[in-house]
Protein backbone atom coordinates (compact mmCIF):
# COMPACT_ATOMS: atom_id res chain seq x y z
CA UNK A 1 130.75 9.38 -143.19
CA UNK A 2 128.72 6.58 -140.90
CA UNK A 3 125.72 7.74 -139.94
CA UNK A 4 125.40 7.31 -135.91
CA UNK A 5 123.34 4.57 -134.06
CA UNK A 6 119.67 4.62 -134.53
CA UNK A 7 119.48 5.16 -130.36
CA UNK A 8 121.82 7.85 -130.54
CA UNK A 9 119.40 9.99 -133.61
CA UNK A 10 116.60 9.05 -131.49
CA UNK A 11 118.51 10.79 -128.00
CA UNK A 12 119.50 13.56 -130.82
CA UNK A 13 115.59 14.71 -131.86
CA UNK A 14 114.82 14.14 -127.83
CA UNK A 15 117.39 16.77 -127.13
CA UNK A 16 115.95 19.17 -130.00
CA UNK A 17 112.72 18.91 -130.43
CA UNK A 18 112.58 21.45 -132.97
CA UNK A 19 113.89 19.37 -135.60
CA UNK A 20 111.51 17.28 -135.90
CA UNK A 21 109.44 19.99 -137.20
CA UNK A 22 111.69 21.52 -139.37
CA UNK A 23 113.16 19.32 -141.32
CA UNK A 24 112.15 17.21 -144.21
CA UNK A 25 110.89 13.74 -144.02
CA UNK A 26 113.89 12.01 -143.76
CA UNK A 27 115.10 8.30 -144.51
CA UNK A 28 114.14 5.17 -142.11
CA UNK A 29 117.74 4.83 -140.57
CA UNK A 30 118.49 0.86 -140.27
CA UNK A 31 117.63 -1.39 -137.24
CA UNK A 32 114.53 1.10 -135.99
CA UNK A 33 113.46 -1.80 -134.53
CA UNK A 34 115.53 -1.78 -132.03
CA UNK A 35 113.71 1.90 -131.26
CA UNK A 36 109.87 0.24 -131.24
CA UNK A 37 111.82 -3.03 -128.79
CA UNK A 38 113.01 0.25 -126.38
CA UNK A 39 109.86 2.14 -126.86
CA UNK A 40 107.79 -1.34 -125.87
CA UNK A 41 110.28 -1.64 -122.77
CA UNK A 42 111.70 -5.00 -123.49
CA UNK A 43 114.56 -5.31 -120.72
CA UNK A 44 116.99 -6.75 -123.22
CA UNK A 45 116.99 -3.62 -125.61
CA UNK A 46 116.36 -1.55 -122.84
CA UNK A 47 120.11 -2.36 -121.37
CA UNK A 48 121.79 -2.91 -124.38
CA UNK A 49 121.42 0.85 -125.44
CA UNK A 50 122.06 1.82 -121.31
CA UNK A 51 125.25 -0.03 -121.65
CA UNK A 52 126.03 1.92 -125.77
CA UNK A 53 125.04 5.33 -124.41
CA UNK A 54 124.92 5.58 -120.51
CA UNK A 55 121.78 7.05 -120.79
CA UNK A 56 118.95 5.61 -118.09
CA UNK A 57 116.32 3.63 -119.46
CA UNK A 58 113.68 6.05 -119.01
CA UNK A 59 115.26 8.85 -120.65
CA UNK A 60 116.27 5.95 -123.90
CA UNK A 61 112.58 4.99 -123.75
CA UNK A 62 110.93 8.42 -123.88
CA UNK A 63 113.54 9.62 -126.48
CA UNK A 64 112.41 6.10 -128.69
CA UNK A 65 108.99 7.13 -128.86
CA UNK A 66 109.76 10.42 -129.08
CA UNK A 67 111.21 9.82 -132.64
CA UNK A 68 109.17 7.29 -133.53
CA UNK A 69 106.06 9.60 -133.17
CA UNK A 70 108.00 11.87 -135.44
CA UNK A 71 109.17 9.64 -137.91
CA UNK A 72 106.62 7.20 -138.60
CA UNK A 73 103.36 8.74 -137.53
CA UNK A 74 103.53 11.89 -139.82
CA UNK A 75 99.99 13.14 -141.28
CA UNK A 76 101.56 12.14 -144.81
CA UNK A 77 102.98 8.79 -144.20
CA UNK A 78 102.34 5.89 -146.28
CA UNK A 79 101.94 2.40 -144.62
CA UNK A 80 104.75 1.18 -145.41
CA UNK A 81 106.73 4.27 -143.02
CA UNK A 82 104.01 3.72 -140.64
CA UNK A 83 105.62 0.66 -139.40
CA UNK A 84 108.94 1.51 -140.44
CA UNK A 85 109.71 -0.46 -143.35
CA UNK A 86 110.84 -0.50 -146.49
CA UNK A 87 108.17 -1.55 -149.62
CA UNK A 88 110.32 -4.63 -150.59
CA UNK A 89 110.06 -5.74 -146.97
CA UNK A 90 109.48 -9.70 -146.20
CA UNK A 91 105.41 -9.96 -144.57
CA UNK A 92 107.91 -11.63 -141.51
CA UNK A 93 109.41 -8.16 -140.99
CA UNK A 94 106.14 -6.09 -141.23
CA UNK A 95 104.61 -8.44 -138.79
CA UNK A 96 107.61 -8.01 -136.57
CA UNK A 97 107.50 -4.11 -136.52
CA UNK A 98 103.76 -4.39 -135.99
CA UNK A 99 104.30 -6.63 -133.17
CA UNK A 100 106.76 -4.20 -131.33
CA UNK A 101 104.67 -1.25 -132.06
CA UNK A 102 101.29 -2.29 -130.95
CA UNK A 103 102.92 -3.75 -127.65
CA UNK A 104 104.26 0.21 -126.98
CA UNK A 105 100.66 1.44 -128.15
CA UNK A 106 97.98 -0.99 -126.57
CA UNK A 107 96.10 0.80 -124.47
CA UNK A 108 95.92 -1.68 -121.72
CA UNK A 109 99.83 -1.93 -122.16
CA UNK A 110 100.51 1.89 -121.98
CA UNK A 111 99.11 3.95 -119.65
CA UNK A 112 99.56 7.07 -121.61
CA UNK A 113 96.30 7.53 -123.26
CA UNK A 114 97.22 9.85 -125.88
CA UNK A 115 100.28 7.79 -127.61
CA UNK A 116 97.09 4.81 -127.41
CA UNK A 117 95.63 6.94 -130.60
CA UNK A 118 98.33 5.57 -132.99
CA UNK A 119 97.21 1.86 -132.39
CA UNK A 120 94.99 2.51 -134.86
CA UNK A 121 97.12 3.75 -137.85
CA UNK A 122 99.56 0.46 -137.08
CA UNK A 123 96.72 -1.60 -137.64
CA UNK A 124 95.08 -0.19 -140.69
CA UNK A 125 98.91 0.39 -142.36
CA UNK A 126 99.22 -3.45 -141.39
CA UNK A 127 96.25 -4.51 -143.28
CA UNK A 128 97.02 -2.53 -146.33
CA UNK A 129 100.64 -4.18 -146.25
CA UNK A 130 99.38 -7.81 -145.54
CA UNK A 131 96.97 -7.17 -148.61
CA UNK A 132 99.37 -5.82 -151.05
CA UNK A 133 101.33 -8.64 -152.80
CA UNK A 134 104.53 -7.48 -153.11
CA UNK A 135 105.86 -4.00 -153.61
CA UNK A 136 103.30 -1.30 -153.04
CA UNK A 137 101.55 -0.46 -156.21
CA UNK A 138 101.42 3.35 -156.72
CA UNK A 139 97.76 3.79 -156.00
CA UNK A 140 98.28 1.97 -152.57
CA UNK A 141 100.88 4.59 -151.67
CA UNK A 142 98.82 7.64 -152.76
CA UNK A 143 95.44 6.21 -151.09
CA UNK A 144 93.67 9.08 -149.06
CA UNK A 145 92.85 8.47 -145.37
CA UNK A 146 89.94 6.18 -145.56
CA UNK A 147 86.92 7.29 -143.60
CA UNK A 148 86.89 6.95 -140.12
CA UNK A 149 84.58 3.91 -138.55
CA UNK A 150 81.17 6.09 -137.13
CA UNK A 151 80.96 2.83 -134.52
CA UNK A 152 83.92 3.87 -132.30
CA UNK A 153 83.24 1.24 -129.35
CA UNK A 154 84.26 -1.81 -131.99
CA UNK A 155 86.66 -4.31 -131.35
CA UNK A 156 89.65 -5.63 -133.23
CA UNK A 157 90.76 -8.82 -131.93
CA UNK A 158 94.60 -9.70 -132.43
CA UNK A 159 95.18 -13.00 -131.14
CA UNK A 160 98.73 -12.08 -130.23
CA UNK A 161 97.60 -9.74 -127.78
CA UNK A 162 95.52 -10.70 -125.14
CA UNK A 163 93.41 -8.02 -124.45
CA UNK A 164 90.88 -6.77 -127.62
CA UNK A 165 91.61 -2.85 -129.03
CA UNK A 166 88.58 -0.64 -128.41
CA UNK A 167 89.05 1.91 -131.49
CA UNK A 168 88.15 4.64 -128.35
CA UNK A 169 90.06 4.47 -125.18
CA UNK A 170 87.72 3.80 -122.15
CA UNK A 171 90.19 6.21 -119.92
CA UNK A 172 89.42 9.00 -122.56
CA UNK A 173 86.03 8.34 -122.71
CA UNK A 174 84.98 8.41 -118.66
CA UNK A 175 87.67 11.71 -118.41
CA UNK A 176 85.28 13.18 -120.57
CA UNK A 177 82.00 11.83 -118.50
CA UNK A 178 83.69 13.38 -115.31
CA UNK A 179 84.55 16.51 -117.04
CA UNK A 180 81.11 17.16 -117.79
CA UNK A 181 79.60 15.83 -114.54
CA UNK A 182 81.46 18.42 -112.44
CA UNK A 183 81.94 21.18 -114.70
CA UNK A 184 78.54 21.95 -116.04
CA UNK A 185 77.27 22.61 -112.05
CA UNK A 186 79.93 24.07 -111.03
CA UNK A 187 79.71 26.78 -113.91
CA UNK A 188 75.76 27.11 -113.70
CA UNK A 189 76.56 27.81 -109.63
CA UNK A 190 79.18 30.24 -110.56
CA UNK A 191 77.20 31.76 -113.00
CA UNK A 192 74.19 32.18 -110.31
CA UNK A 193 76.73 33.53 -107.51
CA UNK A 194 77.62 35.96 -110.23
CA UNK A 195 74.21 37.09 -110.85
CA UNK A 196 73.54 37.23 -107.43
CA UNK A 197 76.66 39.24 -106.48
CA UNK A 198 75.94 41.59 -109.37
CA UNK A 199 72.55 42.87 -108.02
């Protein structure tokens, strides 16, 4: 039996969600990166997957990172499934999927905060690849979650992208310096009309 089109599993998990949490890790299906070219919005994949499934290109690009979130960006996966290849992948291909990834993920790229948070896994998986000669030795594979970096305002520079990665997204970090700025008075006057109201 031919397993379908990688666009078409990718519109599949978009349409039930509850899959994705119910079923076992499953094998990378070939060409998933034409789901990180969609997911990045490049125009070309972008209208060669309109044209395959009639779908608009906003409901093919949501559904791409939809099921890339769930495939590669599992608590458990390795670096290698991180960006989506196989262990006996060329350092060309790895680079490629990194490429593709990090252009959907840059902050300054994607205005969607939250999927920003996975920019750092794809770079950390892509220095554990690019340091591993070869297959991944079994110890590489099995390596814990290394600690995370207490200096969250430093900079990784990637010369193919033109803007540095702050490890902590400035959006995040000034939603949380409003937050604070209005809701601490605005709960110390409530809690003073309350009081007051009370006597």
């Amino acid at each position: 039996m031919e397993q379908p089109h990688v666009v078409q599993l990718a519109l599949d998990l978009a349409r039930m969600p509850t899959l994705a949490r119910t079923s076992v890790i499953s094998p990378l299906p070939p060409n998933i990166v034409e789901l990180m070219r969609i997911a990045a919005g490049s125009r070309e994949a972008c209208q060669a997957a309109m044209t395959k499934t009639g779908e608009p290109a906003t409901v093919l690009i949501e559904a791409a990172r939809f099921y890339l979130q769930q495939v590669l960006f599992r608590p458990e996966a390795d670096c290698y499934r991180i960006l989506g290849i196989e262990p006996t992948a060329s350092r060309a291909t790895a680079r490629s999927h990194m490429r593709w990834l990090l252009q959907w993920l840059h902050p300054d790229r994607n205005r969607n905060s939250w999927d920003a948070v996975y920019a750092e896994r794809v770079l950390k998986a892509w220095r554990e690849v690019s340091a591993a000669d070869g297959p991944a030795p079994s110890d590489l594979r099995a390596r814990a979650p290394a600690k995370k970096n207490k200096k969250r305002d430093s900079k990784a520079w990637l010369p193919w992208i033109e803007q540095p990665i702050t490890h902590r997204s400035p959006a995040i970090r000034n939603s949380y310096r409003l937050f604070i700025m209005w809701a601490v008075p605005v709960g110390l006057a409530t809690t003073f009309l309350v009081l007051a109201l009370s006597r």
